[in-house]
N, C-alpha and C. Protein backbone atom coordinates (compact mmCIF):
# COMPACT_ATOMS: atom_id res chain seq x y z
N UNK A 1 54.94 -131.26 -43.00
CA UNK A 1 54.16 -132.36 -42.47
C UNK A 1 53.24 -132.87 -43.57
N UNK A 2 53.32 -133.88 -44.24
CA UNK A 2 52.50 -134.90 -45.07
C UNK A 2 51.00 -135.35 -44.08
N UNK A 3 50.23 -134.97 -44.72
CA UNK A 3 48.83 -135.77 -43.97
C UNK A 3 48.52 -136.20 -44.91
N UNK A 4 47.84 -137.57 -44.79
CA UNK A 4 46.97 -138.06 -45.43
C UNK A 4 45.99 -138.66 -45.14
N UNK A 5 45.00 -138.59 -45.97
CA UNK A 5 43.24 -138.43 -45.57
C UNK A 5 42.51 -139.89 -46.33
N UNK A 6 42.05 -140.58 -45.99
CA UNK A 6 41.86 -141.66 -46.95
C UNK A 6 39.95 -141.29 -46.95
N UNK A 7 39.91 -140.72 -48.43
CA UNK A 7 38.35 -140.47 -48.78
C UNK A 7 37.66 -142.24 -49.23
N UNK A 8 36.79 -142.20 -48.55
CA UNK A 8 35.57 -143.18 -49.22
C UNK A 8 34.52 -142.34 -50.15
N UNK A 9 34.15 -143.11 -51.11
CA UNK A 9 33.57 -142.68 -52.31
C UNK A 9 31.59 -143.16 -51.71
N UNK A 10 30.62 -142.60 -51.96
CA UNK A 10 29.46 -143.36 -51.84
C UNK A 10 29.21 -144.33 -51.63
N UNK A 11 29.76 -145.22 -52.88
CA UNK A 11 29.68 -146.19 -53.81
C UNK A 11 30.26 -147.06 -52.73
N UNK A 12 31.62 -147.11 -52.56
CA UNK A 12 32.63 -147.47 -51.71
C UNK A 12 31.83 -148.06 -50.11
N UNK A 13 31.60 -146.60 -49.57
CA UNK A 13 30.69 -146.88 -48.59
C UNK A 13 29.59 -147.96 -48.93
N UNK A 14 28.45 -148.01 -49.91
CA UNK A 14 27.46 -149.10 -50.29
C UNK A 14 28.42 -150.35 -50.39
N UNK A 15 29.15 -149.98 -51.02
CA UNK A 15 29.81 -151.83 -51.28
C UNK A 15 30.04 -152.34 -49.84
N UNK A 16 30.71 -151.87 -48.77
CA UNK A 16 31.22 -152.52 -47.45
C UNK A 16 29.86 -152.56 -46.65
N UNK A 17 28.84 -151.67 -46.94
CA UNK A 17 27.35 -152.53 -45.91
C UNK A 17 26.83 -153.24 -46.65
N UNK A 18 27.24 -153.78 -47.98
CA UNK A 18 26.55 -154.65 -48.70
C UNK A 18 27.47 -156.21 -48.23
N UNK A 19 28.33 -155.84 -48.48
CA UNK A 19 29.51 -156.89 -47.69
C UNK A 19 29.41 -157.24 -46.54
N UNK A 20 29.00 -156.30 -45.58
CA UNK A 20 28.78 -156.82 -44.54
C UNK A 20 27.41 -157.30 -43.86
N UNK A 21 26.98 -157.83 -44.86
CA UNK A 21 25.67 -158.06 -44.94
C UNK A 21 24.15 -158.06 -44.72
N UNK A 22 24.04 -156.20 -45.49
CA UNK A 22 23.15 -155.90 -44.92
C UNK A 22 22.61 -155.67 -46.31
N UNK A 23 21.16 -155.61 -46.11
CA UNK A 23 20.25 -155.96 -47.50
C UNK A 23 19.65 -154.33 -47.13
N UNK A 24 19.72 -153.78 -48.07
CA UNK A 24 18.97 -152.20 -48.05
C UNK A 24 17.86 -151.66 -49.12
N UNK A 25 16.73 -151.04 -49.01
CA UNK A 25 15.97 -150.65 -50.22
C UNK A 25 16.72 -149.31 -50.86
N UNK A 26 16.31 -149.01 -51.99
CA UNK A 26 16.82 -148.15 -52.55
C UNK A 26 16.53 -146.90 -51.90
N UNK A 27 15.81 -146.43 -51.13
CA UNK A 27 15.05 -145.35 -49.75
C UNK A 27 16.31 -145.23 -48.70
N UNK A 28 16.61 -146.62 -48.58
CA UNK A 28 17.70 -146.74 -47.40
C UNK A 28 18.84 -146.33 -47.80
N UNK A 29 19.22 -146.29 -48.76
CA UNK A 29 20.50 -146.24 -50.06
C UNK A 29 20.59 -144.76 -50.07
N UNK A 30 19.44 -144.16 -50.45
CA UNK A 30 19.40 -142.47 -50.79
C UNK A 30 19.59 -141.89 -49.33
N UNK A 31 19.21 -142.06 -48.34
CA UNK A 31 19.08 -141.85 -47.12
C UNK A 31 20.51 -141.58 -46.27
N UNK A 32 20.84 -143.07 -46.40
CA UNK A 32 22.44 -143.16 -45.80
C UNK A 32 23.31 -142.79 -46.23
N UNK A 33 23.30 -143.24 -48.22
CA UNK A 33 24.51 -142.73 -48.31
C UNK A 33 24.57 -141.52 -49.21
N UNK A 34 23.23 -141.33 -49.74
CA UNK A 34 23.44 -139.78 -50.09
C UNK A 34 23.40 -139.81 -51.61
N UNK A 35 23.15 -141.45 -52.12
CA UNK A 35 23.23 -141.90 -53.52
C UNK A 35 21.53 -141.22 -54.01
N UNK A 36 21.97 -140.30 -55.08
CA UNK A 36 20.74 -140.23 -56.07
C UNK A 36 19.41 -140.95 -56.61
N UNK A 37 20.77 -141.66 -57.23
CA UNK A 37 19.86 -142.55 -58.09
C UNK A 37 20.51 -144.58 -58.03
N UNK A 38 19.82 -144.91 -56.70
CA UNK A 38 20.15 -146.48 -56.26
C UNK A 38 20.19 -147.68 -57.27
N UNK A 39 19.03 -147.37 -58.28
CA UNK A 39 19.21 -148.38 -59.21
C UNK A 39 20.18 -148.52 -60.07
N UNK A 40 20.81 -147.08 -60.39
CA UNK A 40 21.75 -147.39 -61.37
C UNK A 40 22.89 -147.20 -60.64
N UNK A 41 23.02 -147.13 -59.88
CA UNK A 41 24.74 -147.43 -58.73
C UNK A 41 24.45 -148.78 -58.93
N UNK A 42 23.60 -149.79 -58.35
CA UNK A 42 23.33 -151.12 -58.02
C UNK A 42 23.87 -151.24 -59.42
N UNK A 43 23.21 -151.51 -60.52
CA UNK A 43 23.46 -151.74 -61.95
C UNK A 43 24.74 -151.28 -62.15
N UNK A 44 25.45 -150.38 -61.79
CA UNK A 44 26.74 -150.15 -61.74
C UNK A 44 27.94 -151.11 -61.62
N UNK A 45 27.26 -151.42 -60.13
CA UNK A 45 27.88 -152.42 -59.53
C UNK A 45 28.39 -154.11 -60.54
N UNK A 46 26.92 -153.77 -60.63
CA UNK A 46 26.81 -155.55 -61.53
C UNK A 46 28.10 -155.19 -62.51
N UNK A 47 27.63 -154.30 -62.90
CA UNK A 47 27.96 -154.58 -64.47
C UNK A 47 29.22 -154.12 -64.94
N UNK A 48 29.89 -152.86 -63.95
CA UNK A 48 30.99 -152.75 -64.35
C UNK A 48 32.08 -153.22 -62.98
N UNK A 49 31.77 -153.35 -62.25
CA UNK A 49 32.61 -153.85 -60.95
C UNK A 49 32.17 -155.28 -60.73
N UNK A 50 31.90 -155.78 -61.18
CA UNK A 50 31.09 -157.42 -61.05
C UNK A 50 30.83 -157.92 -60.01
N UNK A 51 30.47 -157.33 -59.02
CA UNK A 51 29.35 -157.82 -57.98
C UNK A 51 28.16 -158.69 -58.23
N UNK A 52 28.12 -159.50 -57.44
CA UNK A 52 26.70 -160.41 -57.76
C UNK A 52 25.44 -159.83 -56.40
N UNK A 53 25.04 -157.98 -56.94
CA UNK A 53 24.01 -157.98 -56.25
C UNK A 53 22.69 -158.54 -56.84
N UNK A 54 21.54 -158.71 -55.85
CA UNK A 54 20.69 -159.46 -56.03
C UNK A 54 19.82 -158.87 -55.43
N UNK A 55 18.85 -158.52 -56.59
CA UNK A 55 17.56 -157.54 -55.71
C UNK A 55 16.11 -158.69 -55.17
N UNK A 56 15.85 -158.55 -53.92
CA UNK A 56 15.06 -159.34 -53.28
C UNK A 56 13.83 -159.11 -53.03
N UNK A 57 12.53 -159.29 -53.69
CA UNK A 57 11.01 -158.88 -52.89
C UNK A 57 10.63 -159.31 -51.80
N UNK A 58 10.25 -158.01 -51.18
CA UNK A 58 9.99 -158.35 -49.47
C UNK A 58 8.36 -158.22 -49.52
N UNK A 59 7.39 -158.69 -48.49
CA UNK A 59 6.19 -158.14 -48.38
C UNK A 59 6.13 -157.54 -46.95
N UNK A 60 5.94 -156.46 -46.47
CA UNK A 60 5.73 -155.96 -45.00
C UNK A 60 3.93 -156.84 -44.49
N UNK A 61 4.49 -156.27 -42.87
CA UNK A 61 3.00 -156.34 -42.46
C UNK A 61 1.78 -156.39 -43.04
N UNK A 62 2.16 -155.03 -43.53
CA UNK A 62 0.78 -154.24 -44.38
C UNK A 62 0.66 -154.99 -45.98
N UNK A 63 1.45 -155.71 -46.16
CA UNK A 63 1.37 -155.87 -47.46
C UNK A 63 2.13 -155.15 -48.55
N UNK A 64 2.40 -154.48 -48.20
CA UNK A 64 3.63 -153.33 -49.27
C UNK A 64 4.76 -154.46 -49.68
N UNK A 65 4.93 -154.54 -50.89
CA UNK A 65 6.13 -155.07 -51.61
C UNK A 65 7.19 -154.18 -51.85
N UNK A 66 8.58 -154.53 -51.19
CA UNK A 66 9.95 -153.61 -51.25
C UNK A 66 10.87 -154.15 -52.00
N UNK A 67 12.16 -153.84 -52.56
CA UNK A 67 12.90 -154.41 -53.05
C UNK A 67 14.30 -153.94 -52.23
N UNK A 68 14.78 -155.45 -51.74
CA UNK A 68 16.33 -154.92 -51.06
C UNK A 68 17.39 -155.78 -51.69
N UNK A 69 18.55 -155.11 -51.68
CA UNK A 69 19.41 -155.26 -52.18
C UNK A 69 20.23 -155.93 -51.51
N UNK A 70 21.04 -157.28 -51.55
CA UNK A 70 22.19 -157.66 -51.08
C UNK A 70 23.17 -158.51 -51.83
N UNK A 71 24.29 -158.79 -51.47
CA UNK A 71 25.45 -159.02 -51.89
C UNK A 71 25.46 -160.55 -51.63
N UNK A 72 25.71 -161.41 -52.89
CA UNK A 72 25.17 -162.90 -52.58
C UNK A 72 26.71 -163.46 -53.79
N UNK A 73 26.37 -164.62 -53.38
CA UNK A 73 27.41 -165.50 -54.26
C UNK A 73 26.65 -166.44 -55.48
N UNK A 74 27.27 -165.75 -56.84
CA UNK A 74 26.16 -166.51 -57.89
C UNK A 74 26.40 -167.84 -57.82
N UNK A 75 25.25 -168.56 -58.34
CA UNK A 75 25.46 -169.96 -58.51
C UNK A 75 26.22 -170.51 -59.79
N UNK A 76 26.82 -171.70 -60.17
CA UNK A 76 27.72 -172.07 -61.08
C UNK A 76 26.84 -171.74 -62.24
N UNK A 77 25.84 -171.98 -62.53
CA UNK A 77 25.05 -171.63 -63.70
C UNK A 77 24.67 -170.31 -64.00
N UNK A 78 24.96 -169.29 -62.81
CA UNK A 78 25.16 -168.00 -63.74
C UNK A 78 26.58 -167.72 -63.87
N UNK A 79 27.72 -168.49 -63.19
CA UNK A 79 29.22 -167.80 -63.70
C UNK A 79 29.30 -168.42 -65.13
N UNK A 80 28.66 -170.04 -65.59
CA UNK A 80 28.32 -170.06 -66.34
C UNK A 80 28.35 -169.64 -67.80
N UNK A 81 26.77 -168.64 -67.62
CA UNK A 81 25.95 -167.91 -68.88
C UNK A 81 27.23 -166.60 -68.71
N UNK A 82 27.82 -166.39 -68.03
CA UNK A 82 28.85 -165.05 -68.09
C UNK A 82 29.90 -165.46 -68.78
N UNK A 83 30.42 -166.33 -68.55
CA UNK A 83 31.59 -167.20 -69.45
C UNK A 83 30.76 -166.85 -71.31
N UNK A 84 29.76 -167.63 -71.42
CA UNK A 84 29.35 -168.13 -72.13
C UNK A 84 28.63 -166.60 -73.33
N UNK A 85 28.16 -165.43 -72.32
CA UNK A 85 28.03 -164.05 -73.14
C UNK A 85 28.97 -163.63 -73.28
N UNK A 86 30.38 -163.91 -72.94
CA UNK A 86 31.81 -163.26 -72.71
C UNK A 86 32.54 -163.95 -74.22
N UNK A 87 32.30 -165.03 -74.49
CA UNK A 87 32.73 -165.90 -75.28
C UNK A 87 32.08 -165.40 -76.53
N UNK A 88 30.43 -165.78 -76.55
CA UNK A 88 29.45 -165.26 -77.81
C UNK A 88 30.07 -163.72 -78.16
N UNK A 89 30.80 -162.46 -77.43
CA UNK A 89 30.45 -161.46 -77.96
C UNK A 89 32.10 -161.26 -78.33
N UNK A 90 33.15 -162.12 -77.48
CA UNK A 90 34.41 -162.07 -78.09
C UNK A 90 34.48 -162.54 -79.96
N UNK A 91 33.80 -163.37 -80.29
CA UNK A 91 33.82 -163.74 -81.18
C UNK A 91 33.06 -162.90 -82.35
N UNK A 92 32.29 -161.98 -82.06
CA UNK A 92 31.72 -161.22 -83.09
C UNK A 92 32.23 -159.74 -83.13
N UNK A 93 33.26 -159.60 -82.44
CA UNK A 93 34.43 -158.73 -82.51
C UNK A 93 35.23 -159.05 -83.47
């Protein structure tokens, strides 16, 4: 008998509540999914999986400033400057 088990990765898990559009602090991140260290998964994300997350300042009630994370669609002027660092660094290769 063949079973097969389909594992989700952390990461995996963060990407589909980021997708499904939920904005989380890095507290909420360590919490749920068990991620270490949130900033550099997020930075992960960007940079080697090319997600356009986008970290957001919140102010609470009290005044406390948070930072949450969600999954947004860049504007033409940053696909842009990506073209355009993609180009500058092909060429000095």
């Amino acid at each position: 008998m063949n079973v097969t088990t389909k594992t989700t990765t952390k990461t995996q898990r963060l990407v589909e509540a980021l997708q499904n559009g939920e904005e989380l602090t890095a507290k909420q991140i360590k919490a749920r999914f068990g991620i270490a260290n949130p900033t550099a998964t997020v930075s992960d994300l960007r940079l080697r999986s090319g997600f356009a997350v986008y970290a957001n300042e919140r102010k609470d009630t009290k005044g406390r400033v948070t930072t949450k994370y969600r999954i947004g669609r860049p504007t033409r002027a940053v696909v842009a400057a990506g073209y355009r660092a993609l180009a500058a660094s092909s060429k000095q290769a």
